[in-house]
Each structure stands twice: as structure tokens, then as C-alpha cells.
PDB file of N, CA and C in Angstrom:
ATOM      1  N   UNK A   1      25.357  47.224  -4.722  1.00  0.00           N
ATOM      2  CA  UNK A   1      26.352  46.166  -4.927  1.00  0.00           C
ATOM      3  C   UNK A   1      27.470  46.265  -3.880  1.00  0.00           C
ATOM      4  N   UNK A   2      28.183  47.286  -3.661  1.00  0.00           N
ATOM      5  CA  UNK A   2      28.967  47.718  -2.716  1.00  0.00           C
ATOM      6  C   UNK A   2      28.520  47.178  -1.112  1.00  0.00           C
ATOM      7  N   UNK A   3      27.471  47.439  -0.643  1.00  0.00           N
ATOM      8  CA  UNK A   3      27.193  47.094   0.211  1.00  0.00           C
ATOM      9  C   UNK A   3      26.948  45.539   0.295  1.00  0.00           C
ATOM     10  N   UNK A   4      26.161  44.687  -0.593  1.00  0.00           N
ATOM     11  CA  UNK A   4      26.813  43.592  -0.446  1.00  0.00           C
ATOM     12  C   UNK A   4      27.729  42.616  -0.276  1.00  0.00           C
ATOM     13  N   UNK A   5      28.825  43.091  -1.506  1.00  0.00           N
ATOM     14  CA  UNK A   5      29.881  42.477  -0.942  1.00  0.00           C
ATOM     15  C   UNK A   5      30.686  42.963   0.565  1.00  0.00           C
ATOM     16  N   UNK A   6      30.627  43.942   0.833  1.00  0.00           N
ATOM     17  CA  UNK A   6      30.617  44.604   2.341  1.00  0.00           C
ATOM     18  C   UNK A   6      30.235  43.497   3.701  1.00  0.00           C
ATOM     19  N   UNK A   7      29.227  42.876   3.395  1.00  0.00           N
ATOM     20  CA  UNK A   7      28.482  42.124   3.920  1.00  0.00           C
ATOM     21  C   UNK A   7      29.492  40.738   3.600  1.00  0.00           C
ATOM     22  N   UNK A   8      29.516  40.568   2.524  1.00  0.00           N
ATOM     23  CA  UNK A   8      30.222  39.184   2.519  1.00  0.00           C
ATOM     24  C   UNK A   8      31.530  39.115   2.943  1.00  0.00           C
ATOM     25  N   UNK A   9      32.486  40.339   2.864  1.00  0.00           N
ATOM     26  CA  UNK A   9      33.457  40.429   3.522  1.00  0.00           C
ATOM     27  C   UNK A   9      33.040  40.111   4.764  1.00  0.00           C
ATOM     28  N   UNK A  10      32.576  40.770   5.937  1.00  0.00           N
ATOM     29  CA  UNK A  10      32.443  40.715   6.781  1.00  0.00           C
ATOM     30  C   UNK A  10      32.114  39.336   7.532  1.00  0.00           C
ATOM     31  N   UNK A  11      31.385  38.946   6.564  1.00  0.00           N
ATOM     32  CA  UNK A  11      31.179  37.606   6.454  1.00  0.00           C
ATOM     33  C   UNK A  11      31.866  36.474   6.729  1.00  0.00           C
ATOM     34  N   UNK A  12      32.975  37.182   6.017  1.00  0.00           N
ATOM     35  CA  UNK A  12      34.389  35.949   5.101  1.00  0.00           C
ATOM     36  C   UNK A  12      35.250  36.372   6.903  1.00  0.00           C
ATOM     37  N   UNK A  13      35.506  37.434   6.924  1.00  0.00           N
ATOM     38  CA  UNK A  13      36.273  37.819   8.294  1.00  0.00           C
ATOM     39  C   UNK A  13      35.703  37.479   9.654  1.00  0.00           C
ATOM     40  N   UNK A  14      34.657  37.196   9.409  1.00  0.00           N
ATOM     41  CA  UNK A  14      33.883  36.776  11.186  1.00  0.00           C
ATOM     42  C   UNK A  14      34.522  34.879  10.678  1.00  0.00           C
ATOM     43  N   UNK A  15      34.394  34.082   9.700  1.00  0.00           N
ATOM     44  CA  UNK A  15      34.675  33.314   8.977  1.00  0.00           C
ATOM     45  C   UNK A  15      35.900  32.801   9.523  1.00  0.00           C
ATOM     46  N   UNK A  16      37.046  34.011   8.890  1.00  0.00           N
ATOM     47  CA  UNK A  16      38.157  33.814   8.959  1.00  0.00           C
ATOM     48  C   UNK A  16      38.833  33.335  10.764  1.00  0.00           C
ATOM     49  N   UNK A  17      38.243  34.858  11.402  1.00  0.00           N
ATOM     50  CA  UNK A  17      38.390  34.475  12.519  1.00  0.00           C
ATOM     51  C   UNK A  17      38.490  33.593  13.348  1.00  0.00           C
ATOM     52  N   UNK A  18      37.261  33.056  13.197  1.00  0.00           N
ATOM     53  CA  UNK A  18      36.858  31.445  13.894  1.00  0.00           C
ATOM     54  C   UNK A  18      38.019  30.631  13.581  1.00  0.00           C
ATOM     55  N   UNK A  19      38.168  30.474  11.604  1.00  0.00           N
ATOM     56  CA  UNK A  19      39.142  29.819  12.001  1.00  0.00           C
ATOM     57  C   UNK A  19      40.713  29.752  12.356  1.00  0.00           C
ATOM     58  N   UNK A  20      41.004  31.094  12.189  1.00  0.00           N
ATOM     59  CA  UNK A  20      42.570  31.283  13.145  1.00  0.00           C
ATOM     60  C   UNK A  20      42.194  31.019  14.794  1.00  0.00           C
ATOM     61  N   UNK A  21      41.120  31.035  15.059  1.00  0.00           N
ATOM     62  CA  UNK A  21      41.006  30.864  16.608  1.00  0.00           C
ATOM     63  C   UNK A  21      41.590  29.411  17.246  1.00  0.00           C
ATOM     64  N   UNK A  22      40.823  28.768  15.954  1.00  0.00           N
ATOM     65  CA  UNK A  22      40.869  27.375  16.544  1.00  0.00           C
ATOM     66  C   UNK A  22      42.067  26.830  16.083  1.00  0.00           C
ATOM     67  N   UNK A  23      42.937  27.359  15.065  1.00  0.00           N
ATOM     68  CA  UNK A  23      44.140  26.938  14.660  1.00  0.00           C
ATOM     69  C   UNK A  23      45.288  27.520  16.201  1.00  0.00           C
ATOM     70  N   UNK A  24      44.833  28.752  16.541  1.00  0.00           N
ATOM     71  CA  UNK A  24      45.564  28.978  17.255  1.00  0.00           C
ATOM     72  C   UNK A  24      45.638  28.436  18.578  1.00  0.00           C
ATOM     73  N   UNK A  25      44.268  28.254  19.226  1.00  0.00           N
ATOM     74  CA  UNK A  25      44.989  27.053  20.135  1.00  0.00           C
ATOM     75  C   UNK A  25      45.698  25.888  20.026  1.00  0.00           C
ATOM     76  N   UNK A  26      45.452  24.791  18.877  1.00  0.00           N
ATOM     77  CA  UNK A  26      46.279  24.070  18.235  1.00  0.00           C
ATOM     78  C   UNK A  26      47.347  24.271  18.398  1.00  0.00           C
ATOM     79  N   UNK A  27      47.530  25.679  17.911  1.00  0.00           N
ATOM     80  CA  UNK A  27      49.406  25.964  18.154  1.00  0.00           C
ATOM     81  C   UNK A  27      49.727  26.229  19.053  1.00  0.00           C
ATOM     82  N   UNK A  28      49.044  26.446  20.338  1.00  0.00           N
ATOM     83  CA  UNK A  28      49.345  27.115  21.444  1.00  0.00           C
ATOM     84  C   UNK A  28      49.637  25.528  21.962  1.00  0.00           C
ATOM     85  N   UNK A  29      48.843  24.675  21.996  1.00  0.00           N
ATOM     86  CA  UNK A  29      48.711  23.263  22.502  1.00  0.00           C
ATOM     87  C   UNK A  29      50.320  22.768  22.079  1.00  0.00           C
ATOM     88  N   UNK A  30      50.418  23.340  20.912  1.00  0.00           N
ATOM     89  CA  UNK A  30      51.928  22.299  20.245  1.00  0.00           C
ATOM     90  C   UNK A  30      52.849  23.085  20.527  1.00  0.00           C
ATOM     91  N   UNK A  31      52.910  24.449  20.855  1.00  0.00           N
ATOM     92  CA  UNK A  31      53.866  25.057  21.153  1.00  0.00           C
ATOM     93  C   UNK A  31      54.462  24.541  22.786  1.00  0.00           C
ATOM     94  N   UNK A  32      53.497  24.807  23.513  1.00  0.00           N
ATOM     95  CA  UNK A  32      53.703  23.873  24.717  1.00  0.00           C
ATOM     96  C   UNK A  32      54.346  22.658  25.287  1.00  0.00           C
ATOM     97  N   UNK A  33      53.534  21.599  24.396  1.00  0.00           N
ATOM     98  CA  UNK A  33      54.222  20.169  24.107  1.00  0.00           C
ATOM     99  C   UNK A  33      55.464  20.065  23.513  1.00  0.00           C
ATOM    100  N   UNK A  34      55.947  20.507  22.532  1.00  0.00           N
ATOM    101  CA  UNK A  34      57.410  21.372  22.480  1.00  0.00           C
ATOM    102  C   UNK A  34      58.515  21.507  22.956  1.00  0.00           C
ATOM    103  N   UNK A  35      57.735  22.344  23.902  1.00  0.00           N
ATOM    104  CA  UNK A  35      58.493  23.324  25.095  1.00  0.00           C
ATOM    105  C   UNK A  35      59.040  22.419  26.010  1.00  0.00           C
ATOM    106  N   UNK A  36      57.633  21.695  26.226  1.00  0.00           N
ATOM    107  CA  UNK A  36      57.937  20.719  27.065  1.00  0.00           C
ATOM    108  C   UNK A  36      59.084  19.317  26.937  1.00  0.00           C
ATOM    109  N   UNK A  37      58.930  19.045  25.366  1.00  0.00           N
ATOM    110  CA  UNK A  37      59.780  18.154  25.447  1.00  0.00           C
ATOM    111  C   UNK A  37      61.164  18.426  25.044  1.00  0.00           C
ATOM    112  N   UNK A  38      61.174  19.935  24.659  1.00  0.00           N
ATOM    113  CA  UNK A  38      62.920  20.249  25.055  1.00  0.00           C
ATOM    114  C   UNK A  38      63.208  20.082  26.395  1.00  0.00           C
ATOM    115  N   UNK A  39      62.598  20.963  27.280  1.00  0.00           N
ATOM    116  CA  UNK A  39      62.531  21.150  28.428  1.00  0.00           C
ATOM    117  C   UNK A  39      63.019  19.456  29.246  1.00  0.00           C
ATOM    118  N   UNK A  40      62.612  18.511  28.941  1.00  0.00           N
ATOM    119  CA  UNK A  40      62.652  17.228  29.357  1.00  0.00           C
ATOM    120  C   UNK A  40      64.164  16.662  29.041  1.00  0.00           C
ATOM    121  N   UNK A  41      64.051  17.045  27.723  1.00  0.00           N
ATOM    122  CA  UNK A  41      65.647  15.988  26.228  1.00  0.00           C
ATOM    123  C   UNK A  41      66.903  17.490  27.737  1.00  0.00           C
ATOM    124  N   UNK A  42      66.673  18.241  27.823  1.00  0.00           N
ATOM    125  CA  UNK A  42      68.157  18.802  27.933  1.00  0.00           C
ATOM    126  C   UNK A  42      68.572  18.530  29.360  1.00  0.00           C
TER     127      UNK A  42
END
């Protein structure tokens, strides 16, 4: 049993990963655009 859920963790975390990956360019994208449009307003 142990080892299964082991597996599904691992699972859930290869999972998880992916999706902070793709959130994080998102934020990297908006952090930028941002930046940029302070950068512009001052």
C-alpha cells in the first residue's frame, strides 16, 4: 500500500510541477508587462 500511494504522490508532484511551470511563465509574462508599463506611466 505504501508504495502505491508513493507512486501517486509522485505522480501528483510531476503533476504539480507542470503546472506551476506554466503558471510561472504567465507570471513571468505579467510581471514584465508591468514593469513595463510603470516603466512607460513615470
Amino acid at each position: 500500500m505504501s508504495n502505491h500511494s508513493v507512486a501517486d504522490f509522485r505522480m501528483w508532484m510531476t503533476d504539480w510541477k507542470n503546472e506551476i511551470l506554466q503558471v510561472d511563465s504567465l507570471y513571468s509574462i505579467f510581471v514584465t508587462l508591468t514593469a513595463l508599463e510603470l516603466s512607460v506611466t513615470r
